[in-house]
C-alpha atoms as a PDB file:
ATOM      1  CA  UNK A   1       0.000   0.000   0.000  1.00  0.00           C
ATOM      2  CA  UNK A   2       1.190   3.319  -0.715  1.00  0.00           C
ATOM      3  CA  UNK A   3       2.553   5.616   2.107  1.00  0.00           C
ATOM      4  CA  UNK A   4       0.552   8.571   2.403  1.00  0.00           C
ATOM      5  CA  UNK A   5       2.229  11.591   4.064  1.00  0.00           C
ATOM      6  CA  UNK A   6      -0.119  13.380   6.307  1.00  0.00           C
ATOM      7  CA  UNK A   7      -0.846  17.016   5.525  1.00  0.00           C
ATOM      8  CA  UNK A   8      -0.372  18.409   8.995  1.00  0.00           C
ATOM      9  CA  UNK A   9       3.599  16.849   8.572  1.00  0.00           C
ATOM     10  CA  UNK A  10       3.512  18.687   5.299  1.00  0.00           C
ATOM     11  CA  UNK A  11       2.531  21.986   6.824  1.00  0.00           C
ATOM     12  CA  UNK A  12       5.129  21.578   9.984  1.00  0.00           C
ATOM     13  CA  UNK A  13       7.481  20.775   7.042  1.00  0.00           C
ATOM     14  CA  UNK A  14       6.809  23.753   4.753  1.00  0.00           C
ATOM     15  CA  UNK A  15       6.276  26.389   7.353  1.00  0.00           C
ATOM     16  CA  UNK A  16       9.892  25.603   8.994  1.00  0.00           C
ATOM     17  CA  UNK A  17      11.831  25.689   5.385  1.00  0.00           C
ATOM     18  CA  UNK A  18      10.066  29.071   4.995  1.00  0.00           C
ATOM     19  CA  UNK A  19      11.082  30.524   8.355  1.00  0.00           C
ATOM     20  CA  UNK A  20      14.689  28.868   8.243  1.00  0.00           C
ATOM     21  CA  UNK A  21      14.663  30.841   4.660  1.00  0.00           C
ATOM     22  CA  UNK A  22      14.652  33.990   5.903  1.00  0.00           C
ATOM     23  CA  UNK A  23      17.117  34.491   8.393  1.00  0.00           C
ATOM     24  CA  UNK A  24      19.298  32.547   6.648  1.00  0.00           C
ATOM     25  CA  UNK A  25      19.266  35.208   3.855  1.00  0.00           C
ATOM     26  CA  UNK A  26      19.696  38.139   6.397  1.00  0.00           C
ATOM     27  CA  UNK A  27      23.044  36.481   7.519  1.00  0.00           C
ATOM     28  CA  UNK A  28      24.412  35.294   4.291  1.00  0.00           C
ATOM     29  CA  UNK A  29      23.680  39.317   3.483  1.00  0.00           C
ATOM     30  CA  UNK A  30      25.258  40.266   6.599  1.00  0.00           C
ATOM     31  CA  UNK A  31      28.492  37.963   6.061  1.00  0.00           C
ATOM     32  CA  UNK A  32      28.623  39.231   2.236  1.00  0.00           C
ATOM     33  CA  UNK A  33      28.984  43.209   3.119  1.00  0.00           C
ATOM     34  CA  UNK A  34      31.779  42.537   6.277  1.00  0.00           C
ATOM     35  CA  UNK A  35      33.547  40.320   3.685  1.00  0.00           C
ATOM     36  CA  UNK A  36      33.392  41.132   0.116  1.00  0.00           C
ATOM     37  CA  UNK A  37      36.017  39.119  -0.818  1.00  0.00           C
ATOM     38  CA  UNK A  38      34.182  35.449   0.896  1.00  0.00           C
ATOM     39  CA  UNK A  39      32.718  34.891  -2.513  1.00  0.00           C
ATOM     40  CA  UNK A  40      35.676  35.779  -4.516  1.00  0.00           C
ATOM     41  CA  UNK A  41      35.770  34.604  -7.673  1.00  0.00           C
ATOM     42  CA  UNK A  42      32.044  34.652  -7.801  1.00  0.00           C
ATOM     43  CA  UNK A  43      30.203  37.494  -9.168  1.00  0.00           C
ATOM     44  CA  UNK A  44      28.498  40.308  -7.530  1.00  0.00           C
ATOM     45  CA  UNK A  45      26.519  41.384 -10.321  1.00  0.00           C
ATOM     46  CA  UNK A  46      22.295  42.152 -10.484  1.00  0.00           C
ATOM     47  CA  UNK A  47      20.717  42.019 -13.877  1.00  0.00           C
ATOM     48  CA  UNK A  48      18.684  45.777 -13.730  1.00  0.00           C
ATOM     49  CA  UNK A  49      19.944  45.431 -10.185  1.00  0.00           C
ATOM     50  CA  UNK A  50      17.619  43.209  -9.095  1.00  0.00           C
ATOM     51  CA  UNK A  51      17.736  39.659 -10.402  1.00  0.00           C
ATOM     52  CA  UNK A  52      20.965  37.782  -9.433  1.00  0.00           C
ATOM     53  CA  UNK A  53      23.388  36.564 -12.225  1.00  0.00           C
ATOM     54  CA  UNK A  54      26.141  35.449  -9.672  1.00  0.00           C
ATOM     55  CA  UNK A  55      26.761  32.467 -12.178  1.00  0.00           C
ATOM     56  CA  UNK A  56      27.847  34.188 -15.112  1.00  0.00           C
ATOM     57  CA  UNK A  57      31.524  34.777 -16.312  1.00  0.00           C
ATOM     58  CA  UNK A  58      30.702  37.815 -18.411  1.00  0.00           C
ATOM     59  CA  UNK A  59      33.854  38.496 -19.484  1.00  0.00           C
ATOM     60  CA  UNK A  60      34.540  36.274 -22.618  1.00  0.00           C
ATOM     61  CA  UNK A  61      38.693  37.037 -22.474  1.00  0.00           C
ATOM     62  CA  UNK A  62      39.041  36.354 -18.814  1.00  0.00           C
ATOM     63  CA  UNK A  63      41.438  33.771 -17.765  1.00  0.00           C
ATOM     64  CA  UNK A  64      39.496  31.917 -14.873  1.00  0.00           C
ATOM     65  CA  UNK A  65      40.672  29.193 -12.503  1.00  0.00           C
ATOM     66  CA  UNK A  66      38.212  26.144 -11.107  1.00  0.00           C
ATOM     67  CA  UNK A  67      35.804  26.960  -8.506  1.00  0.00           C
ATOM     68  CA  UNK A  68      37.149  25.048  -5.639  1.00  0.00           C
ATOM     69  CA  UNK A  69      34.200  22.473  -3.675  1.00  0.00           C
ATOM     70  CA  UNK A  70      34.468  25.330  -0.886  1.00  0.00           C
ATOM     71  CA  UNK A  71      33.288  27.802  -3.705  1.00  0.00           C
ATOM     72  CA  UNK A  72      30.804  25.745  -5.335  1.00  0.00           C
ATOM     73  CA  UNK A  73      29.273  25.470  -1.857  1.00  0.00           C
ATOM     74  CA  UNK A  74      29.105  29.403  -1.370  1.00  0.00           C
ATOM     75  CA  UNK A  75      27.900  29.475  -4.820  1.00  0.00           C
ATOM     76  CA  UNK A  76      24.476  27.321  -3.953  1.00  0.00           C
ATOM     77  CA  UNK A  77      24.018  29.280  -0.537  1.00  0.00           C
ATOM     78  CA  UNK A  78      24.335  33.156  -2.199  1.00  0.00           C
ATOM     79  CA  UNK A  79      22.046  32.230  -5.421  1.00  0.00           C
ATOM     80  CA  UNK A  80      19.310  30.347  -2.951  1.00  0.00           C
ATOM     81  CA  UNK A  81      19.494  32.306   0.071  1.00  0.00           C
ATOM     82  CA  UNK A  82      18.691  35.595  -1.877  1.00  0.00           C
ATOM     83  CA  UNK A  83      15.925  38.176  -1.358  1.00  0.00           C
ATOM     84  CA  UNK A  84      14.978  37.571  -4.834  1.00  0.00           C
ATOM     85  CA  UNK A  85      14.616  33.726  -4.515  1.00  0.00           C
ATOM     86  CA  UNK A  86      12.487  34.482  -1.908  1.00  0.00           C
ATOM     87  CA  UNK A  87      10.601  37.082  -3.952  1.00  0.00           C
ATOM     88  CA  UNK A  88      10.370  34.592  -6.742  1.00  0.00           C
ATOM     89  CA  UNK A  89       9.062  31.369  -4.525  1.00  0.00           C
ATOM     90  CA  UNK A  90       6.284  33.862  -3.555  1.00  0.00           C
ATOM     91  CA  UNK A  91       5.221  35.039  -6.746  1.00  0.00           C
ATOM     92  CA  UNK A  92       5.386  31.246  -7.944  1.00  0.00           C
ATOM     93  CA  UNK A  93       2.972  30.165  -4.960  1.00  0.00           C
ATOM     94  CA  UNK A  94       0.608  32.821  -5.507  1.00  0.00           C
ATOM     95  CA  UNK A  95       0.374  32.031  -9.224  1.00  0.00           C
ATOM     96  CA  UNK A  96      -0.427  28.372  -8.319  1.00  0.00           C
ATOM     97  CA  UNK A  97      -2.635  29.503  -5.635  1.00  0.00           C
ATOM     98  CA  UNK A  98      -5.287  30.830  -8.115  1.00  0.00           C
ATOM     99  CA  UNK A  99      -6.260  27.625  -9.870  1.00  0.00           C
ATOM    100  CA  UNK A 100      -4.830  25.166  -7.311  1.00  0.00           C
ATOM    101  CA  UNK A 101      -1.946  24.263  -9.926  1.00  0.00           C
ATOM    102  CA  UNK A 102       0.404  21.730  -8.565  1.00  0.00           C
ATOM    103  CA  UNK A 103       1.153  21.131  -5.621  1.00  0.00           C
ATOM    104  CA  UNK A 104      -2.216  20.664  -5.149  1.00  0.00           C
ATOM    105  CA  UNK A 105      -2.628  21.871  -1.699  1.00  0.00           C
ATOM    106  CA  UNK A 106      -5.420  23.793  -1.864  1.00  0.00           C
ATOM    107  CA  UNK A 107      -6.946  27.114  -1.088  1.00  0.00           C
ATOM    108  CA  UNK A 108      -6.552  29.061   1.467  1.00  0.00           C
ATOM    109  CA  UNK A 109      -3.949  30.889   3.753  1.00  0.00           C
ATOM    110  CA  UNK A 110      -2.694  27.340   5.183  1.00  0.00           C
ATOM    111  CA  UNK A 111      -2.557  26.396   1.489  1.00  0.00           C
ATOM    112  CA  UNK A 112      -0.542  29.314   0.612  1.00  0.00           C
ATOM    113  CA  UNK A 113       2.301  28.820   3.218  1.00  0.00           C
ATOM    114  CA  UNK A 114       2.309  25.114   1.960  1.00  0.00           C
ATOM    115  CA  UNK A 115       3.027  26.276  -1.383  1.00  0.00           C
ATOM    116  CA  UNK A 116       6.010  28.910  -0.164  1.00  0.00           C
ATOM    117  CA  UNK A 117       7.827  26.439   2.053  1.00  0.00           C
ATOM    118  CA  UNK A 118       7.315  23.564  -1.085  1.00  0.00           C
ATOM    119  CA  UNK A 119       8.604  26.363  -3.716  1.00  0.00           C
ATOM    120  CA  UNK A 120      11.550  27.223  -1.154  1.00  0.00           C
ATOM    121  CA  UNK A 121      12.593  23.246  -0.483  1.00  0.00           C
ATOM    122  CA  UNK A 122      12.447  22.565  -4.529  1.00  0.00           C
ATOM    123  CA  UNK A 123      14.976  25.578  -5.586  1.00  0.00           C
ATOM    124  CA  UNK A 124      16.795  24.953  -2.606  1.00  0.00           C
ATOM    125  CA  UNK A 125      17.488  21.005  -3.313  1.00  0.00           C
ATOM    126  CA  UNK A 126      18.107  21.311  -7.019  1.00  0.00           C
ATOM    127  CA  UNK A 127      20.534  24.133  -6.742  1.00  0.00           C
ATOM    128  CA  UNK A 128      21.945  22.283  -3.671  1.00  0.00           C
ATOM    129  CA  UNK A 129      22.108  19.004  -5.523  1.00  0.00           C
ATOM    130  CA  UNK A 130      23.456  20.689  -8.874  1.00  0.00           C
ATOM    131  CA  UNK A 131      25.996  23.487  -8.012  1.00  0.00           C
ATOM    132  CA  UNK A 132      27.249  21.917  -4.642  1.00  0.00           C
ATOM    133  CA  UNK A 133      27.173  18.376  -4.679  1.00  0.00           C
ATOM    134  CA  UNK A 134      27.338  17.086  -8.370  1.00  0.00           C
ATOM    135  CA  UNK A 135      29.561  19.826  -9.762  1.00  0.00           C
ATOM    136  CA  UNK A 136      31.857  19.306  -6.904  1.00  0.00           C
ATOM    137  CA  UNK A 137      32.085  14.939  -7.182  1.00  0.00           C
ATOM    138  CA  UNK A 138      31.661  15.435 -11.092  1.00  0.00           C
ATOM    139  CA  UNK A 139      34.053  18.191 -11.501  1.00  0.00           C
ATOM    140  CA  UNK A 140      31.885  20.472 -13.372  1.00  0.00           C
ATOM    141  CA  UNK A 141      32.220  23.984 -13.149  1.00  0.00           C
ATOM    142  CA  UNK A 142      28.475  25.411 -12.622  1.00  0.00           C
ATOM    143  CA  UNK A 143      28.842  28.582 -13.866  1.00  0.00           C
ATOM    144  CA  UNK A 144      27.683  30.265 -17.164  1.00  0.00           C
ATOM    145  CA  UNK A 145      30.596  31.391 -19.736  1.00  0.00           C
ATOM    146  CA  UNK A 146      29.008  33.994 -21.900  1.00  0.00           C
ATOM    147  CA  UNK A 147      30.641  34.215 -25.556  1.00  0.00           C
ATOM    148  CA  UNK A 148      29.902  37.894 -26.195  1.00  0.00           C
ATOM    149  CA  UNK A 149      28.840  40.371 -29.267  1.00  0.00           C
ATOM    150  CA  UNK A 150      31.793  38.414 -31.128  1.00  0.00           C
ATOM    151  CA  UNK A 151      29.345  36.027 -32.331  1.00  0.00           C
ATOM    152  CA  UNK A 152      25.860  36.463 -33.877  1.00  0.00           C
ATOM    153  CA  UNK A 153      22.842  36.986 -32.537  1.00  0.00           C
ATOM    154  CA  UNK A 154      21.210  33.329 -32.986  1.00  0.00           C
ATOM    155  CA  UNK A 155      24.857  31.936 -32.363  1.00  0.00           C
ATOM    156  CA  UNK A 156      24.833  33.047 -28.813  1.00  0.00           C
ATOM    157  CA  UNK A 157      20.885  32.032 -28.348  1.00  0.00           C
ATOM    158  CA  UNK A 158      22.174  28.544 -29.108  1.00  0.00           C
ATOM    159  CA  UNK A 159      24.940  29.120 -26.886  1.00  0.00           C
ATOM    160  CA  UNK A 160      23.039  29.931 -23.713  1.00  0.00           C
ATOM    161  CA  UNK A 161      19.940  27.441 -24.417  1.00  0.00           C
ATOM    162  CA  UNK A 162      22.366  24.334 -24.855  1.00  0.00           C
ATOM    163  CA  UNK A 163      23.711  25.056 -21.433  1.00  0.00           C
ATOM    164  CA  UNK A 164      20.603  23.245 -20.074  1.00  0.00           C
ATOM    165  CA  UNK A 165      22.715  20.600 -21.425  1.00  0.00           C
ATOM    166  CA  UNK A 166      26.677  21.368 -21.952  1.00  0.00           C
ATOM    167  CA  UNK A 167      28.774  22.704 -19.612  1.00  0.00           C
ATOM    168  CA  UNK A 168      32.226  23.088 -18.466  1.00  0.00           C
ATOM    169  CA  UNK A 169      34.864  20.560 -16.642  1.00  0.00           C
ATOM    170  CA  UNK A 170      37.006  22.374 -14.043  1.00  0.00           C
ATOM    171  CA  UNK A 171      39.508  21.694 -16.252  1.00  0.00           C
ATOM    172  CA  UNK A 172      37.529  24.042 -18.796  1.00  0.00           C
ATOM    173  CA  UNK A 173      36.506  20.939 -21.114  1.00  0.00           C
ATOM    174  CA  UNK A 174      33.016  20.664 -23.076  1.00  0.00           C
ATOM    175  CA  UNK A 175      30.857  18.298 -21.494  1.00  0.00           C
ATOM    176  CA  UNK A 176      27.084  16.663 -20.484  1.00  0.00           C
ATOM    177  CA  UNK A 177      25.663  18.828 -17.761  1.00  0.00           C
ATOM    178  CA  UNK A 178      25.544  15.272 -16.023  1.00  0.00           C
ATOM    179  CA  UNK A 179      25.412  17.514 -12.514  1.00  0.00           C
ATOM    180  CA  UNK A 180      22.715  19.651 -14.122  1.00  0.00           C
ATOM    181  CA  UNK A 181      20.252  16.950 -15.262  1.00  0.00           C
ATOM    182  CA  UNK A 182      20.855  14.617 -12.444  1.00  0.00           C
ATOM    183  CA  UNK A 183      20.496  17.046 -10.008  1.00  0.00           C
ATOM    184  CA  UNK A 184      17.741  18.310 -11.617  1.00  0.00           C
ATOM    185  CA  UNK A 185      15.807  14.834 -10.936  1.00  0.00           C
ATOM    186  CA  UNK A 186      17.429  14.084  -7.473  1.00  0.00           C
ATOM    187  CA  UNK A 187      15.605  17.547  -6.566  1.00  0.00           C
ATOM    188  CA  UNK A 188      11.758  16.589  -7.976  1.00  0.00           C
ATOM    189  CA  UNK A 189      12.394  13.270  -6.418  1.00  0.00           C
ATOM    190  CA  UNK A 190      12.944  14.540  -3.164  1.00  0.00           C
ATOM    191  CA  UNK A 191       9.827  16.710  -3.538  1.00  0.00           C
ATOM    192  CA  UNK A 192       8.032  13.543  -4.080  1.00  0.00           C
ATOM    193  CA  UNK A 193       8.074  13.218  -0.309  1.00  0.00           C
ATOM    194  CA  UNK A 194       6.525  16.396   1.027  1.00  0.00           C
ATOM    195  CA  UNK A 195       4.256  16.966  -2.528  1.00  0.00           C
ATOM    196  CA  UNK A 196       0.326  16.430  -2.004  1.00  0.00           C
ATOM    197  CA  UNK A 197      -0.665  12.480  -3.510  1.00  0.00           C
ATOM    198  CA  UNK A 198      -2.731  14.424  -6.103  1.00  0.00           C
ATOM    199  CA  UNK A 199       0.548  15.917  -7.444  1.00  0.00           C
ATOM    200  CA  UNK A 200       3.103  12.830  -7.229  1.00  0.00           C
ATOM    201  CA  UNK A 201       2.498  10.743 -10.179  1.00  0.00           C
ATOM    202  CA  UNK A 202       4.289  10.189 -13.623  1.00  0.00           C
ATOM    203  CA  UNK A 203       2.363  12.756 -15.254  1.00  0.00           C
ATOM    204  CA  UNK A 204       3.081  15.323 -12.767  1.00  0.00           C
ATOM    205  CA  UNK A 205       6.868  14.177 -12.278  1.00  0.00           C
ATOM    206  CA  UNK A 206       7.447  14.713 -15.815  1.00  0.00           C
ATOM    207  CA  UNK A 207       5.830  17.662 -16.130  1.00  0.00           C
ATOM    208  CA  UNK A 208       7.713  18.930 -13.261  1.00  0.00           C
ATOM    209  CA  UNK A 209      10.827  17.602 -15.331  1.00  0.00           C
ATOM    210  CA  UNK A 210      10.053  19.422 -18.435  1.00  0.00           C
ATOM    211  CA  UNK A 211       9.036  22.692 -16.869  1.00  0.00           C
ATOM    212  CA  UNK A 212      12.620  22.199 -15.188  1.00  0.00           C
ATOM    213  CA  UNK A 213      14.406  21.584 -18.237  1.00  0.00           C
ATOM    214  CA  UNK A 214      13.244  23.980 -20.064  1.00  0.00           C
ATOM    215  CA  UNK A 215      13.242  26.879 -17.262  1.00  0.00           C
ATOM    216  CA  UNK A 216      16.952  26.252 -17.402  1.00  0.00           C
ATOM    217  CA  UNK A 217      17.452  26.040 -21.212  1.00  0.00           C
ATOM    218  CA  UNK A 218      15.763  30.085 -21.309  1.00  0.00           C
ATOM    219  CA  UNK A 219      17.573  30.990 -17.983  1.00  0.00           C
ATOM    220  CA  UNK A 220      21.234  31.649 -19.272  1.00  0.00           C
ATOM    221  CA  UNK A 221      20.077  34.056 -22.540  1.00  0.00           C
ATOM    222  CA  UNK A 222      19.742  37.563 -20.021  1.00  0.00           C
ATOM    223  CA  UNK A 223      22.874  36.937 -18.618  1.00  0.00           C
ATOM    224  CA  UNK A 224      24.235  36.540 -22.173  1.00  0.00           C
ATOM    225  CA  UNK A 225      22.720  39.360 -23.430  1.00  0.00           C
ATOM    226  CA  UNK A 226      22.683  41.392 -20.090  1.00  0.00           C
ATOM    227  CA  UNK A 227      25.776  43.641 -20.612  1.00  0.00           C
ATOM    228  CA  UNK A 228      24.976  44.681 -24.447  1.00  0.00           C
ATOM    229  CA  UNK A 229      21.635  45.969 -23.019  1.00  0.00           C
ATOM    230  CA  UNK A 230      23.109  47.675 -20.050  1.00  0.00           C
ATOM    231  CA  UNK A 231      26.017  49.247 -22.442  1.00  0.00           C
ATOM    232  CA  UNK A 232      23.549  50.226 -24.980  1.00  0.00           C
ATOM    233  CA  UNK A 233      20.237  51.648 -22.454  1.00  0.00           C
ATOM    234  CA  UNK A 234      22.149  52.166 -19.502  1.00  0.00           C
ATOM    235  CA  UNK A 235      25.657  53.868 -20.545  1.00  0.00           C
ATOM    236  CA  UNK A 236      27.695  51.825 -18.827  1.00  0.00           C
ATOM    237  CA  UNK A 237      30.710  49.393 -19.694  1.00  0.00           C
ATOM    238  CA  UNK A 238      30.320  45.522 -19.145  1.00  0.00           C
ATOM    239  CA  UNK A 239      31.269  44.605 -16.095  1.00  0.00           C
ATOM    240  CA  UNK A 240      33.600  41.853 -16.670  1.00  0.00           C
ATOM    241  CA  UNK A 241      33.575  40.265 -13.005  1.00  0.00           C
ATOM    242  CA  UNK A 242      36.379  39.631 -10.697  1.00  0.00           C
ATOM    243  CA  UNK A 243      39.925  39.070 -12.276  1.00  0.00           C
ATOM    244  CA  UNK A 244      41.804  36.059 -11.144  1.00  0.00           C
END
């Protein structure tokens, strides 16, 4: 018989993630401004100065070493432990929330916090499990190397979707995002566990997979395209990101 999680586990569940969300942001901020060298080589840079693009090498010429395991690490915890990952779980719980979308949790205030705290344990596991974990025992490099105006227009669109798929080696070799996808399905898998039944099946998993997938494949074209539109609207240089 199947094992049915009971919802008031999956409320106790979602409403701690939420709360241990917060503070942990405050202090990763707090840590980041007394020490603005702890994330060194990573970037500081906000896309319009809100949305984090901490993964991108936007320098095309820059001679960069491998992220050490310690950096891949500070990598997951500054890209999920940011206001606007918090900002974004929100907005994505509230957009379920209207039609009772998956998870399935309902309606409702109650419903609502269940769909934060699941929102903030999915980002959370698949950035854990794909920039910390896999990346550091697959020696992958998680980052996104932009190729620049150099190239054409449709050139770098192929460039940045097929990094939902390709990706560096530390060693700076072309490979299978193996940490990407796996980590990608370690992370719905786990949410298997504290997901309503009406929203664990094979359907739903590979919808989840899909919606994944494909999130990632459009995520890397801003932060390819990011500096051309700041130089261009904005007046200002490309940043190229911290020198090695």
């Amino acid at each position: 018989m199947k094992r049915r999680i009971k919802p008031g586990l999956i409320q106790k569940v979602s409403t701690m993630l939420a709360l241990a969300w917060i503070p942990s942001c405050l202090l990763l901020s707090q840590n980041a401004d007394s020490d603005p060298q702890i994330f060194s080589p990573l970037s500081d840079d906000r896309i319009l100065g809100v949305i984090p693009n901490y993964e991108t090498v936007s320098d095309p010429y820059q001679q960069v070493t491998a992220l050490t395991v310690k950096q891949k690490f500070k990598l997951f915890a500054k890209e999920t432990f940011d206001p606007f990952t918090g900002a974004a779980a929100a907005a994505g719980a509230a957009i379920s929330q209207t039609d009772n979308d998956d998870p399935k949790y309902g309606y409702g205030g109650r419903a609502y916090a269940q769909r934060f705290g699941a929102a903030v344990a999915d980002i959370t596991s698949q950035n854990f499990f794909q920039d910390a974990v896999l990346a550091s025992l697959l020696h992958e490099d998680p980052r996104y190397f932009r190729i620049g105006p150099e190239y054409s227009f449709w050139h770098r669109m192929g460039h940045a979707i097929s990094r939902a798929v390709i990706t560096r080696t530390d060693s700076g070799k072309r490979t299978f995002d193996y940490a990407g996808i796996l980590g990608m399905g370690m992370g719905i898998g786990l949410s298997n566990a504290y997901y309503p039944a009406a929203s664990v099946n094979g359907t739903e998993v590979a919808k989840r997979f899909g919606t994944s997938l494909a999130a990632s494949a459009l995520y890397s074209i801003l932060p390819e395209f990011w500096p051309d539109i700041r130089q261009k609207f904005f007046h200002r240089k490309a940043d190229p990101g911290p020198r090695n």
